[in-house]
N, C-alpha and C. Protein backbone atom coordinates (compact mmCIF):
# COMPACT_ATOMS: atom_id res chain seq x y z
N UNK A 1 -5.73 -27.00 2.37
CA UNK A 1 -4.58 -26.51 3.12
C UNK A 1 -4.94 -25.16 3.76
N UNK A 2 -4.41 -25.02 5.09
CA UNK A 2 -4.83 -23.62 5.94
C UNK A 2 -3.61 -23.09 5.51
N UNK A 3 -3.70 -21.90 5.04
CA UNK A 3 -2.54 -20.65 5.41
C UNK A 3 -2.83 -19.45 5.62
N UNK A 4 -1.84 -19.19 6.69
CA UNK A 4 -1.58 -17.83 7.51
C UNK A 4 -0.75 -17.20 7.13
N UNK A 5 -1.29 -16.43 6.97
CA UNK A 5 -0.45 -14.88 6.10
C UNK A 5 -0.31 -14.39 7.23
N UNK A 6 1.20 -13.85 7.47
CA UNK A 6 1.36 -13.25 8.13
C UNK A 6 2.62 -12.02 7.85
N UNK A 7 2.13 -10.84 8.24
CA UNK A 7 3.20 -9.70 8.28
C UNK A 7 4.19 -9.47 9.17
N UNK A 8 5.05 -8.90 9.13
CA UNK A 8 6.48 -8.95 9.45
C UNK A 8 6.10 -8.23 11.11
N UNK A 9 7.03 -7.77 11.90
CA UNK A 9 6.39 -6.66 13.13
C UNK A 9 6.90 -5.77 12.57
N UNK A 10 6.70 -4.52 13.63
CA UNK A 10 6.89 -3.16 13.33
C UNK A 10 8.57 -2.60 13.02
N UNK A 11 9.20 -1.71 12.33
CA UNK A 11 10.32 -1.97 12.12
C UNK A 11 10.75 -0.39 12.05
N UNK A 12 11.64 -0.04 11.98
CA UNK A 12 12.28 1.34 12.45
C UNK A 12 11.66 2.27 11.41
N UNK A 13 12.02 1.95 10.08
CA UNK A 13 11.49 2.55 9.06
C UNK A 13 9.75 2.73 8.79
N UNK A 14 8.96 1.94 9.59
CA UNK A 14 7.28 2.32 9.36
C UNK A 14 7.18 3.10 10.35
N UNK A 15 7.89 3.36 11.46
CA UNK A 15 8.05 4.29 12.34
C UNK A 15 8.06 5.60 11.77
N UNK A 16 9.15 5.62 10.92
CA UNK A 16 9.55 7.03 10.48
C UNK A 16 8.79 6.78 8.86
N UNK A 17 7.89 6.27 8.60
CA UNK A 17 7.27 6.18 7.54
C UNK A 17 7.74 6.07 6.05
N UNK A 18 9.20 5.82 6.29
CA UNK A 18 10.10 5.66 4.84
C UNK A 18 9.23 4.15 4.62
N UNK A 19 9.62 4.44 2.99
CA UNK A 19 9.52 3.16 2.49
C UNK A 19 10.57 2.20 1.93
N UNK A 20 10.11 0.98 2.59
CA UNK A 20 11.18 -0.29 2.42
C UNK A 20 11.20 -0.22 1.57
N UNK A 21 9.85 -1.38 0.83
CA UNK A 21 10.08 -2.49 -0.22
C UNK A 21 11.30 -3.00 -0.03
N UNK A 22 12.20 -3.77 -1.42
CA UNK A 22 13.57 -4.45 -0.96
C UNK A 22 14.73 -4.22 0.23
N UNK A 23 14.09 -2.86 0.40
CA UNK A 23 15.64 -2.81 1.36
C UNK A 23 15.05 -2.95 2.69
N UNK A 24 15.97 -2.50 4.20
CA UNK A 24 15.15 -3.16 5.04
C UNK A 24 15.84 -2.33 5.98
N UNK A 25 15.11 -2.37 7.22
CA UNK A 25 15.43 -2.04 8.85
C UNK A 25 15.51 -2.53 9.81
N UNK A 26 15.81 -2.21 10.54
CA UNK A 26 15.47 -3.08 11.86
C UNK A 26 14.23 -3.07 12.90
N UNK A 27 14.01 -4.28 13.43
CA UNK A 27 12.75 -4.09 14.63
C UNK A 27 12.85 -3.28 15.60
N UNK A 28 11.84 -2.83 15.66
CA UNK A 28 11.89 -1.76 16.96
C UNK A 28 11.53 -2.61 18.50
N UNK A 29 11.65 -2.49 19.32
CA UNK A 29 11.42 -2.56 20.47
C UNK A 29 9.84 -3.32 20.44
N UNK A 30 9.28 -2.36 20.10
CA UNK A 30 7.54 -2.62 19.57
C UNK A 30 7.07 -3.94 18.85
N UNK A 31 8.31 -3.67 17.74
CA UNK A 31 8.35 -5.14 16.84
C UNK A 31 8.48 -6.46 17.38
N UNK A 32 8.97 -6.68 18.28
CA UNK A 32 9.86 -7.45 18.97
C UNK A 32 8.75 -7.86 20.31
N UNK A 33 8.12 -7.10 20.84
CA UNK A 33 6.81 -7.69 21.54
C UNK A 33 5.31 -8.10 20.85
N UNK A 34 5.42 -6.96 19.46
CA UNK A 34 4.66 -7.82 18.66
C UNK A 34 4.69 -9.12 18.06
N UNK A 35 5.99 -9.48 17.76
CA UNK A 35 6.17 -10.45 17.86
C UNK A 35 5.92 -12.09 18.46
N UNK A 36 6.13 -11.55 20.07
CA UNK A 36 5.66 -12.48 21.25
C UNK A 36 3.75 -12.31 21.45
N UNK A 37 3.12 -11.43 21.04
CA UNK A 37 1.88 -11.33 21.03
C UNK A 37 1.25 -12.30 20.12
N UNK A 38 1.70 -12.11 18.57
CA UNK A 38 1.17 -13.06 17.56
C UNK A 38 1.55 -14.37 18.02
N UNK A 39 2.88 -14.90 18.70
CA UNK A 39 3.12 -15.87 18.89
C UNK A 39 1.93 -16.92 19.70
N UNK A 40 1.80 -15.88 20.76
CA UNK A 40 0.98 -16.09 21.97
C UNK A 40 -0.59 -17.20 21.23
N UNK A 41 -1.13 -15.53 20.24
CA UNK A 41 -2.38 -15.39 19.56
C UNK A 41 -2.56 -16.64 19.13
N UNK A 42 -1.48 -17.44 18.04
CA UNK A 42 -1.73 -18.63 17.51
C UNK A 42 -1.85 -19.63 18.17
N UNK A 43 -0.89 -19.58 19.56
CA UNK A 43 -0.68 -20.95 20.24
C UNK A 43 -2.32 -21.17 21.05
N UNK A 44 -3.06 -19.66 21.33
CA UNK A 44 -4.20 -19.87 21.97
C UNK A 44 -5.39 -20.18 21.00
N UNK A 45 -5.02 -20.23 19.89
CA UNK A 45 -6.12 -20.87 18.72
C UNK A 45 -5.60 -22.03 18.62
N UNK A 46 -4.14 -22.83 19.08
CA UNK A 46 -4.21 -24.25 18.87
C UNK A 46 -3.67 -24.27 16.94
N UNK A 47 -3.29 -23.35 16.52
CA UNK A 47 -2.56 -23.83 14.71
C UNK A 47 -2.05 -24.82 15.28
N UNK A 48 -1.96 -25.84 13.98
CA UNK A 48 -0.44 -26.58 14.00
C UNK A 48 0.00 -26.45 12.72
N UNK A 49 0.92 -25.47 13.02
CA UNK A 49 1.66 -24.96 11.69
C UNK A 49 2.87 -26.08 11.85
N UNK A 50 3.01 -26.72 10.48
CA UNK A 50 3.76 -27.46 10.15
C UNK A 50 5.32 -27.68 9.35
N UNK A 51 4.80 -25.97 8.64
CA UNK A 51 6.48 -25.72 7.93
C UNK A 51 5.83 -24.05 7.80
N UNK A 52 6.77 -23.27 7.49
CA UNK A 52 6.56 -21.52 7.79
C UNK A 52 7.74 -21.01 6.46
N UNK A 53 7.14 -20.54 5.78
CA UNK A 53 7.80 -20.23 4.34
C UNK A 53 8.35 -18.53 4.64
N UNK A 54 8.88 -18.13 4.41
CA UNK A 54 9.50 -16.67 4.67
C UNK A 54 10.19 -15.64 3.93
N UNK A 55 9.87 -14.50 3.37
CA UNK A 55 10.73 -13.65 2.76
C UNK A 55 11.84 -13.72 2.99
N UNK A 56 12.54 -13.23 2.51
CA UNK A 56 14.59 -13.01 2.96
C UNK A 56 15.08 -12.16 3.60
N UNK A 57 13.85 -10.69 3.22
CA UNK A 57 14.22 -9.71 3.97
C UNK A 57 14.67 -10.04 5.47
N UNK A 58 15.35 -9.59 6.32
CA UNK A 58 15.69 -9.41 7.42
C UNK A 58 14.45 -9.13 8.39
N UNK A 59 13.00 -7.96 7.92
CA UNK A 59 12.30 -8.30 9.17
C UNK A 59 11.37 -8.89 9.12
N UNK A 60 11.47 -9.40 7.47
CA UNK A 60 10.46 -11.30 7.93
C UNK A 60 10.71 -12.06 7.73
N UNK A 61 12.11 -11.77 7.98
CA UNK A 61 13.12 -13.64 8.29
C UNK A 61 12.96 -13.37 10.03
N UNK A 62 13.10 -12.40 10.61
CA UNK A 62 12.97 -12.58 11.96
C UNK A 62 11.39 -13.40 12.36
N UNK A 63 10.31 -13.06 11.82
CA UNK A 63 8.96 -13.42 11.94
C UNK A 63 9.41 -14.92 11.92
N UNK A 64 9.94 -15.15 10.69
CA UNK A 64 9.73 -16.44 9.86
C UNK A 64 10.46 -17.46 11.07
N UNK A 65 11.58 -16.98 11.69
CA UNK A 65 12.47 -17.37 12.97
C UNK A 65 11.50 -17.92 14.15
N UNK A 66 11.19 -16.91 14.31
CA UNK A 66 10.31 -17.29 15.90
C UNK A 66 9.33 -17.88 15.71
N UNK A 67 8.58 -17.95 14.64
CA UNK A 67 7.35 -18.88 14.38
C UNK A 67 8.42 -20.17 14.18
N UNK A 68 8.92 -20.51 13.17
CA UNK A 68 9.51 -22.04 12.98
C UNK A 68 10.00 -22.20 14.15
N UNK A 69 10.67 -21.56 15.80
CA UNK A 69 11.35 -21.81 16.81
C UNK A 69 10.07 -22.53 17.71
N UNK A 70 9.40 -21.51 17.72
CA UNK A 70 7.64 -21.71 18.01
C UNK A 70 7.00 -23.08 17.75
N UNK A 71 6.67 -23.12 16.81
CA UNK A 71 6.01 -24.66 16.40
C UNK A 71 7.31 -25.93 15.81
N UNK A 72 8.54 -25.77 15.85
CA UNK A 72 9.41 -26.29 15.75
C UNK A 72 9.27 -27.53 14.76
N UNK A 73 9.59 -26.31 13.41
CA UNK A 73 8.71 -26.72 12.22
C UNK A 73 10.14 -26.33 11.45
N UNK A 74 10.04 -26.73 9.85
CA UNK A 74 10.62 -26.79 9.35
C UNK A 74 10.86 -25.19 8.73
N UNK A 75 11.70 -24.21 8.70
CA UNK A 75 11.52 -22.91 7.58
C UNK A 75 12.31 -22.92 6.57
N UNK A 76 11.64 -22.48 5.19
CA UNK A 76 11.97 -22.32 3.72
C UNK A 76 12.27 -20.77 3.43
N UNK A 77 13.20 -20.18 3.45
CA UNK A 77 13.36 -19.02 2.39
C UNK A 77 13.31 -18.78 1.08
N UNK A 78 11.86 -18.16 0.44
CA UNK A 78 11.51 -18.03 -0.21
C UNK A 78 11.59 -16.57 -0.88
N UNK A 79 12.47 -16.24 -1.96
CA UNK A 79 12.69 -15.14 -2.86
C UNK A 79 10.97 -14.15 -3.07
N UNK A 80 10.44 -15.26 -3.62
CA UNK A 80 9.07 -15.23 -4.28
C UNK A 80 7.93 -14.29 -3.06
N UNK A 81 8.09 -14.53 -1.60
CA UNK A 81 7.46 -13.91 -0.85
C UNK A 81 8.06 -12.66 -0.21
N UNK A 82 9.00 -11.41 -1.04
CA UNK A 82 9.65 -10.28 -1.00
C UNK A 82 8.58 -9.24 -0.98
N UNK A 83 8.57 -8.43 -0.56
CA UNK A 83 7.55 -7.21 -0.40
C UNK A 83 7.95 -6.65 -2.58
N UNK A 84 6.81 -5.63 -2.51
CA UNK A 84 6.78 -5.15 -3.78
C UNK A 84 7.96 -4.31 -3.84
N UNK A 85 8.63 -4.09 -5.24
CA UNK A 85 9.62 -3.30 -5.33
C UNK A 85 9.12 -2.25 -5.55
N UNK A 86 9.43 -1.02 -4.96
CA UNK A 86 9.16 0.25 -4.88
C UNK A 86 10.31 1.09 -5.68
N UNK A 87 11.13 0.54 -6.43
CA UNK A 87 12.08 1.34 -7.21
C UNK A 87 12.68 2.51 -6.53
N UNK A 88 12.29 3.61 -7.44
CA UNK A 88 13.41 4.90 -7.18
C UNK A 88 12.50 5.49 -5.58
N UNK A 89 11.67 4.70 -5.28
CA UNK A 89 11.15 5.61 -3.84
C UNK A 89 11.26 4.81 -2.62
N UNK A 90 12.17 3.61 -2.90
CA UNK A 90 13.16 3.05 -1.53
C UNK A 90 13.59 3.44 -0.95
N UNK A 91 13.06 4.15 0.27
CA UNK A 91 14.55 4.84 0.83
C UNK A 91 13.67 6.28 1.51
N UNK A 92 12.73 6.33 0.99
CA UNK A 92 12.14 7.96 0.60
C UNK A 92 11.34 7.32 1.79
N UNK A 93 11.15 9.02 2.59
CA UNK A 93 10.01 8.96 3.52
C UNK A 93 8.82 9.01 2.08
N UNK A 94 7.61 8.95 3.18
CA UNK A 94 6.14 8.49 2.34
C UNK A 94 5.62 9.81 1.77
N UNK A 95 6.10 10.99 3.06
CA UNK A 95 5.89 12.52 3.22
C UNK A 95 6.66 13.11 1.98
N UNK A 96 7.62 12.98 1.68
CA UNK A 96 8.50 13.13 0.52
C UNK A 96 7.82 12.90 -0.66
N UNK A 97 7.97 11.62 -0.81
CA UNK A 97 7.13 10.99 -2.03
C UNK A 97 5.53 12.04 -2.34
N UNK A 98 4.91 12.13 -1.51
CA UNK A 98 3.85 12.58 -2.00
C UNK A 98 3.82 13.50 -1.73
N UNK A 99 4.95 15.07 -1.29
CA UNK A 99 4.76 16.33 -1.94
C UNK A 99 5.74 16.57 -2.99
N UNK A 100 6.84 15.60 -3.21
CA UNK A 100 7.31 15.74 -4.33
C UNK A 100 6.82 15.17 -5.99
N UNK A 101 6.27 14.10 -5.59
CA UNK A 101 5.65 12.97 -6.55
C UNK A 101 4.17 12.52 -6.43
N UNK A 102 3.38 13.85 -6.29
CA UNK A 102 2.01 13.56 -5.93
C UNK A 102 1.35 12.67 -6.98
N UNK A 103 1.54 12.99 -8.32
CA UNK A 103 0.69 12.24 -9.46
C UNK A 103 1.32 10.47 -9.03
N UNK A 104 2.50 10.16 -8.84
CA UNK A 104 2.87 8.95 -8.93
C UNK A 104 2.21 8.27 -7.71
N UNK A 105 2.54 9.24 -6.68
CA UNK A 105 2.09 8.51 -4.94
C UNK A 105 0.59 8.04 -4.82
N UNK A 106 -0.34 9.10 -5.62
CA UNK A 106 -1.44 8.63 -5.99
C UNK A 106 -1.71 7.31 -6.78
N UNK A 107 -1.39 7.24 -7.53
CA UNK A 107 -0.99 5.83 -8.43
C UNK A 107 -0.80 5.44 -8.10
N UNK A 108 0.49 5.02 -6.99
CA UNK A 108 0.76 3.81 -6.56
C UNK A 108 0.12 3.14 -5.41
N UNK A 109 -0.59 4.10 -4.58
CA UNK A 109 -0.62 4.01 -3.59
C UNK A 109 -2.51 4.09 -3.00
N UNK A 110 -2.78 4.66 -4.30
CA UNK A 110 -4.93 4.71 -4.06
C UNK A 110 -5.44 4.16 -5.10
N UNK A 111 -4.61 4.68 -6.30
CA UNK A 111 -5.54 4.38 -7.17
C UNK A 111 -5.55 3.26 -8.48
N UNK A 112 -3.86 2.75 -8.76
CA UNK A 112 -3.69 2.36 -9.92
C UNK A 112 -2.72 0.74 -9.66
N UNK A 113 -3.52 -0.14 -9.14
CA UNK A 113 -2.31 -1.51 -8.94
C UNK A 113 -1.63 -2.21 -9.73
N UNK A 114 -2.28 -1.44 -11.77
CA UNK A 114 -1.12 -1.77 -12.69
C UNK A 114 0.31 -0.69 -12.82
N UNK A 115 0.30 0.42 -11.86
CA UNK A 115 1.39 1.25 -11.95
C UNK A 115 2.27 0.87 -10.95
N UNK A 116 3.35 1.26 -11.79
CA UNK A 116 4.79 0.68 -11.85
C UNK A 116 5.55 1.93 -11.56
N UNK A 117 6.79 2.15 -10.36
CA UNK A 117 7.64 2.94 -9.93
C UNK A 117 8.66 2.85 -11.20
N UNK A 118 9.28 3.67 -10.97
CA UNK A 118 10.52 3.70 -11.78
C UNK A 118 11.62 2.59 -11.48
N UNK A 119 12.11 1.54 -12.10
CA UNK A 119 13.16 0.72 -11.42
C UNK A 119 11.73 -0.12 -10.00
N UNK A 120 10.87 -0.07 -10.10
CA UNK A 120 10.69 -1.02 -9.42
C UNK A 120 9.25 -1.93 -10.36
N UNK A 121 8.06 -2.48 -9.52
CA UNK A 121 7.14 -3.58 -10.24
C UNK A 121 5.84 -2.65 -9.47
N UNK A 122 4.95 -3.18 -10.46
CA UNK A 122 3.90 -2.90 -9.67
C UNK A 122 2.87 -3.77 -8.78
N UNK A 123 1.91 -3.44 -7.97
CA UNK A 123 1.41 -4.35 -7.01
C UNK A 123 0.52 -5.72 -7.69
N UNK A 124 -0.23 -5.33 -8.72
CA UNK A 124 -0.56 -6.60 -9.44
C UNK A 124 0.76 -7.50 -9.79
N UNK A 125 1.88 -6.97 -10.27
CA UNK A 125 2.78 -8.08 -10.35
C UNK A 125 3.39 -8.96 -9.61
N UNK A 126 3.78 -7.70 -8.36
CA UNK A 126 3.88 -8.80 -7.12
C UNK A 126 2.91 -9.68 -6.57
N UNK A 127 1.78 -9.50 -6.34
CA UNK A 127 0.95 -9.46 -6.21
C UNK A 127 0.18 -11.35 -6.55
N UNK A 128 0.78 -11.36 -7.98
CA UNK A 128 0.39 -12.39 -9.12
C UNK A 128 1.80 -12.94 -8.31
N UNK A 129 2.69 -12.85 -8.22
CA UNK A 129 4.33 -13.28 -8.14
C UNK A 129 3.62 -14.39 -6.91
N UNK A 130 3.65 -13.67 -5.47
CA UNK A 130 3.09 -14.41 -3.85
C UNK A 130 1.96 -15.46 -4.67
N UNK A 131 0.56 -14.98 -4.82
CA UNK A 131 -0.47 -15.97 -5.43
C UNK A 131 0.00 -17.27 -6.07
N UNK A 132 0.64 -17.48 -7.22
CA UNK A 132 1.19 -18.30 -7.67
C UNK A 132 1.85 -19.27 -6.80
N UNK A 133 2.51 -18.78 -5.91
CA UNK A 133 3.76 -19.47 -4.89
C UNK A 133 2.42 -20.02 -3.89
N UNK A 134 1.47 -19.15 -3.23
CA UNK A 134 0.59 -19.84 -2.32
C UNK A 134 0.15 -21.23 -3.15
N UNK A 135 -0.63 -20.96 -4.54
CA UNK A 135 -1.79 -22.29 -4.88
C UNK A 135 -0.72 -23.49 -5.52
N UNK A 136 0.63 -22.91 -6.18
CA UNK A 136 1.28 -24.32 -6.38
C UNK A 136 1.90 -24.53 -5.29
N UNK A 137 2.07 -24.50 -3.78
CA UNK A 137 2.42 -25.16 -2.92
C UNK A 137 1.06 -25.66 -2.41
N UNK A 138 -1.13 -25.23 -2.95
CA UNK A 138 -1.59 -26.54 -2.26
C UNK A 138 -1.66 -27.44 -2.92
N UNK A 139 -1.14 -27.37 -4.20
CA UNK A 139 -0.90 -28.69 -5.07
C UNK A 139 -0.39 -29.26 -4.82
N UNK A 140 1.26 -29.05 -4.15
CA UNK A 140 2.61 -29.51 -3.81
C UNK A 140 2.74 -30.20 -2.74
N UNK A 141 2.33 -29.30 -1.57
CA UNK A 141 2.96 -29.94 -0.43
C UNK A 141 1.95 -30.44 0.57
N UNK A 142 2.85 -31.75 1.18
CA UNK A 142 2.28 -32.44 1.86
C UNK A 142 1.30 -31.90 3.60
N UNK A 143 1.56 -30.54 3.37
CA UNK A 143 1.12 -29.72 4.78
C UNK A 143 -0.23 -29.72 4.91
N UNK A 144 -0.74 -29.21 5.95
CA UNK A 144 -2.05 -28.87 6.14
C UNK A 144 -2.23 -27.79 6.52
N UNK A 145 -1.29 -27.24 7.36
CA UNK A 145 -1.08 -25.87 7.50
C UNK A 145 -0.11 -25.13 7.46
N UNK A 146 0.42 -24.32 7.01
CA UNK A 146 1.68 -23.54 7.07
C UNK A 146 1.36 -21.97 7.46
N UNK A 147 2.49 -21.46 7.70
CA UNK A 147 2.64 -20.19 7.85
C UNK A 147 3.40 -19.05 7.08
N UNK A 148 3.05 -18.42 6.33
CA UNK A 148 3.78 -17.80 4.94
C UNK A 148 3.75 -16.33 5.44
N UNK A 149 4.94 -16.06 5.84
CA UNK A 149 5.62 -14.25 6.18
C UNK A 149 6.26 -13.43 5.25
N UNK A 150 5.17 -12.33 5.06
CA UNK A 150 5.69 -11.43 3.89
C UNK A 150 5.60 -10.23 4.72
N UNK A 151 4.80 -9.18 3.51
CA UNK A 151 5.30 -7.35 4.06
C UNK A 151 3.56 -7.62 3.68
N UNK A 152 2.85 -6.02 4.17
CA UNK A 152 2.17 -4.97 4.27
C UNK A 152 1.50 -4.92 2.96
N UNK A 153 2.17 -4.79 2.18
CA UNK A 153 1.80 -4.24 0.60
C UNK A 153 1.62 -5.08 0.07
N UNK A 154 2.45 -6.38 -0.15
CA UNK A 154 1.82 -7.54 -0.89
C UNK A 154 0.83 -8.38 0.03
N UNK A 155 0.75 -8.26 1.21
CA UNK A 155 -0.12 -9.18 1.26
C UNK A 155 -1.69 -8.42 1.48
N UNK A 156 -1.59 -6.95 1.52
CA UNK A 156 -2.81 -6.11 1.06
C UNK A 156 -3.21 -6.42 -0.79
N UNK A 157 -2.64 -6.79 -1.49
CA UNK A 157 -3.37 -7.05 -2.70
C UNK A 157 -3.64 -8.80 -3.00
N UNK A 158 -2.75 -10.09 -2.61
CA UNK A 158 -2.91 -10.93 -2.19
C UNK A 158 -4.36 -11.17 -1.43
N UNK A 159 -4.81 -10.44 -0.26
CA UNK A 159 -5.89 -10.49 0.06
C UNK A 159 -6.89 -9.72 -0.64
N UNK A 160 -6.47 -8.69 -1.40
CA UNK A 160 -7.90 -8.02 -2.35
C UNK A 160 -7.93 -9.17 -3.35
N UNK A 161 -7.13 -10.03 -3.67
CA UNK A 161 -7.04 -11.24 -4.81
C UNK A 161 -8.14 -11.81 -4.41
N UNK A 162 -7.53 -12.68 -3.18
CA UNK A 162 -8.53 -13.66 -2.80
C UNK A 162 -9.98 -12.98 -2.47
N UNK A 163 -10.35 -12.59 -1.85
CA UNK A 163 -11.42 -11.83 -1.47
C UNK A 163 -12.49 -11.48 -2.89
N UNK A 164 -11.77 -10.51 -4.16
CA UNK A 164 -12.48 -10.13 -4.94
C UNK A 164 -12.25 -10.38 -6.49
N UNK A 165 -11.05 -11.59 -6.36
CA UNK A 165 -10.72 -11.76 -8.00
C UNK A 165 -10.25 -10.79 -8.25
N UNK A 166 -9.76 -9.10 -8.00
CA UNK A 166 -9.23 -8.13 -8.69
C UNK A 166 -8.67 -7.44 -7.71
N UNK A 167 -7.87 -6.24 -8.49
CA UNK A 167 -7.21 -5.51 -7.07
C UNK A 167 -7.65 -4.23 -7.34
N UNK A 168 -9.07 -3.90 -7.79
CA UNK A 168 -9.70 -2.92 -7.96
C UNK A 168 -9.86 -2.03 -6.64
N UNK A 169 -9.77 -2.63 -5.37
CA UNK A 169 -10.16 -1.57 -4.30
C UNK A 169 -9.15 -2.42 -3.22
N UNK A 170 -7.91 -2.63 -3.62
CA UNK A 170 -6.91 -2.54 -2.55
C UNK A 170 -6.40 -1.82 -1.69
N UNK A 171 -6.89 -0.56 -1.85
CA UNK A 171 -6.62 0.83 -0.55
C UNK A 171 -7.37 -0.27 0.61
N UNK A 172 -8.54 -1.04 0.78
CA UNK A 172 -9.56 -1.25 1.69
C UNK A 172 -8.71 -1.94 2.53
N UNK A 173 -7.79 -3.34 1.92
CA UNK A 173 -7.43 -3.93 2.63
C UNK A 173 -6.10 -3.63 3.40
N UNK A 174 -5.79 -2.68 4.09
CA UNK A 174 -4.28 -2.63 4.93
C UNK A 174 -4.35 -3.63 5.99
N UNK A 175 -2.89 -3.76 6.04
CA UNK A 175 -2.39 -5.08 6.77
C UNK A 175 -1.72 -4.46 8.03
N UNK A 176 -1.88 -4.41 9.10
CA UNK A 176 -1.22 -3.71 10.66
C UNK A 176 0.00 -4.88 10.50
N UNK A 177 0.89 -4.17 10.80
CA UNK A 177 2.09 -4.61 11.42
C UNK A 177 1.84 -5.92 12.86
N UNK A 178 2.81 -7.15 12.12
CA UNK A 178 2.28 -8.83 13.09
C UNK A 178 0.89 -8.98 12.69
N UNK A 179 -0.09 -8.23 12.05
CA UNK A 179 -1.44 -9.36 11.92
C UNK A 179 -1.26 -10.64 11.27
N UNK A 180 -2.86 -11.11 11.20
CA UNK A 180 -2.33 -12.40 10.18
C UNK A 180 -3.65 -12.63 9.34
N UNK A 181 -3.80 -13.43 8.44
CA UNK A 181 -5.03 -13.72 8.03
C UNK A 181 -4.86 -15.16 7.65
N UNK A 182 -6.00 -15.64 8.01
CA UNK A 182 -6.55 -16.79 7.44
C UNK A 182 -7.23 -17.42 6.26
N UNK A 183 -6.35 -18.31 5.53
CA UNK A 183 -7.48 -18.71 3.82
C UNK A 183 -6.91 -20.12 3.99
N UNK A 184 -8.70 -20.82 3.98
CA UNK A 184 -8.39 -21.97 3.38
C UNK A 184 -8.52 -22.42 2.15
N UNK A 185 -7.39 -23.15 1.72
CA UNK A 185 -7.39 -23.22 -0.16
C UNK A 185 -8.12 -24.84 -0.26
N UNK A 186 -8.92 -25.39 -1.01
CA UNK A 186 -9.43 -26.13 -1.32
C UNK A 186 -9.06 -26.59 -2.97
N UNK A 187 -8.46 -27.72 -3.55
CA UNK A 187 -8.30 -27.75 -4.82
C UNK A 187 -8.50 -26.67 -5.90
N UNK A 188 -7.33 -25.43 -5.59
CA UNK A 188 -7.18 -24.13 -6.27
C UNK A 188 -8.47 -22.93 -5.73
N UNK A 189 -9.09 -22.74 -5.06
CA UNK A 189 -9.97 -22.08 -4.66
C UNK A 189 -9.94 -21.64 -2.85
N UNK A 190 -10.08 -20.41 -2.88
CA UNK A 190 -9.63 -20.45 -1.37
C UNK A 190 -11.34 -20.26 -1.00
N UNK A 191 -11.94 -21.14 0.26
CA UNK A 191 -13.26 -21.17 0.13
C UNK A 191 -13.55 -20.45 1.38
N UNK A 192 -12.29 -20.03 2.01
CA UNK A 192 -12.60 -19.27 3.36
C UNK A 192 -11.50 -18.45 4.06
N UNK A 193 -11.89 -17.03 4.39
CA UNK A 193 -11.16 -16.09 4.56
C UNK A 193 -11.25 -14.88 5.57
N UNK A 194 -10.29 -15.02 6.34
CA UNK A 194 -10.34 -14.11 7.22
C UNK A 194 -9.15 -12.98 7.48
N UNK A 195 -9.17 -12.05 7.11
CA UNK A 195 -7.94 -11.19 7.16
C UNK A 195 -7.69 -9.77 8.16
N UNK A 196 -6.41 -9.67 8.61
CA UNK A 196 -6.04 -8.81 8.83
C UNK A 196 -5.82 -8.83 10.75
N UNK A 197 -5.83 -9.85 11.17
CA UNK A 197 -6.58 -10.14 12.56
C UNK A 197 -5.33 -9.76 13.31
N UNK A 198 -6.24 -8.85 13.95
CA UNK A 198 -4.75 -8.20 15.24
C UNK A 198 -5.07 -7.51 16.50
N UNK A 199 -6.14 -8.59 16.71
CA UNK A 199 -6.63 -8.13 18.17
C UNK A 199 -5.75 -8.62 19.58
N UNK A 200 -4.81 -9.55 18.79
CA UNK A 200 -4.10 -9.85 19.86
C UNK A 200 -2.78 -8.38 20.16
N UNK A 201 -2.74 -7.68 19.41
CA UNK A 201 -1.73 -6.63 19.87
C UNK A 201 -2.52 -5.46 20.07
N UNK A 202 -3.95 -5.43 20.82
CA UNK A 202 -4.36 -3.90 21.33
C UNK A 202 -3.72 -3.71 22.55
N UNK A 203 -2.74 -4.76 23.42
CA UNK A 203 -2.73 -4.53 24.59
C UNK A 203 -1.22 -3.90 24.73
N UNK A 204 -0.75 -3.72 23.31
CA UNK A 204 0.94 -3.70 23.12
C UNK A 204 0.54 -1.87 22.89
């Protein structure tokens, strides 16, 4: 089974560098042509995405929208593909967080993917949460390709998963706003991988 990971577009709040996790914003202007770019990107590689699985959040239920409108495919809202909970620093610019909460921002954010926010999870958990949901749907479903829309943060350790078995050096992998990556899963094993691809929005 092919799946495309794909991230949400750009949204008011990565603008102003607060952090989501659960809660959410709206697309910016930016978002919203990134949008039509990735669209573009896939249709000129020829996917045939067949069903498009989607967070709940609001700006990757919009993703999850225009792709299923796009390949006029079936879409699933899926709990399980929610960005990581960031607890008590929802809400908080990033700038905040790390001159108020330098020991934690470090932790969460360079060095430690078993640390856990206050009131929220940490990135191995989410992390393990998405993984699970990818390999029992290539057991499950009858697709060949789908399209699975999450956030930034989980699908930066998701891809340090696949890539290295661990999330020992997940700073490496950041995810740009609309990229996508490519893994093909083969009976529980993903045997091929390409991430982060967003050459279709240098022109945005």
């Amino acid at each position: 089974m092919k799946v495309i990971l794909v991230r949400h577009a750009e949204t008011d709040w990565n603008v102003k560098r607060i952090i989501q996790g659960h809660s959410d914003s709206s697309l910016t202007p930016k978002g919203l042509r990134e949008t039509s770019a990735l669209l573009a990107a896939l249709t000129i590689h020829n996917y045939q995405v067949e069903c498009v699985y989607t967070s709940p959040l609001n700006r990757a239920l919009h993703m999850g929208r225009s792709l299923s409108d796009h390949f006029l495919c079936p879409l699933i809202i899926e709990p399980a593909l929610k960005e990581q909970s960031f607890g008590q620093f929802e809400g908080m610019s990033l700038d905040l967080v790390m001159k108020h909460y330098p020991k934690e921002a470090n932790e969460l954010f360079k060095l430690n993917p078993e640390f856990r926010p206050v009131g929220g999870e940490s990135l191995a958990e989410s992390s393990q949460r998405i993984v699970h949901f990818i390999y029992n749907l290539e057991k499950t479903s009858p697709h060949e390709t789908i399209c699975v829309v999450s956030h930034g943060r989980i699908i930066q350790g998701i891809v340090t998963l696949l890539k290295e078995r661990t999330l020992n050096n997940f700073p490496e992998y950041t995810q740009p706003n609309a990229s996508y990556t490519l893994c093909d899963l083969v009976n529980g094993e993903c045997i091929a991988l390409r991430w982060g691809i967003a050459s279709h929005l240098l022109k945005i």
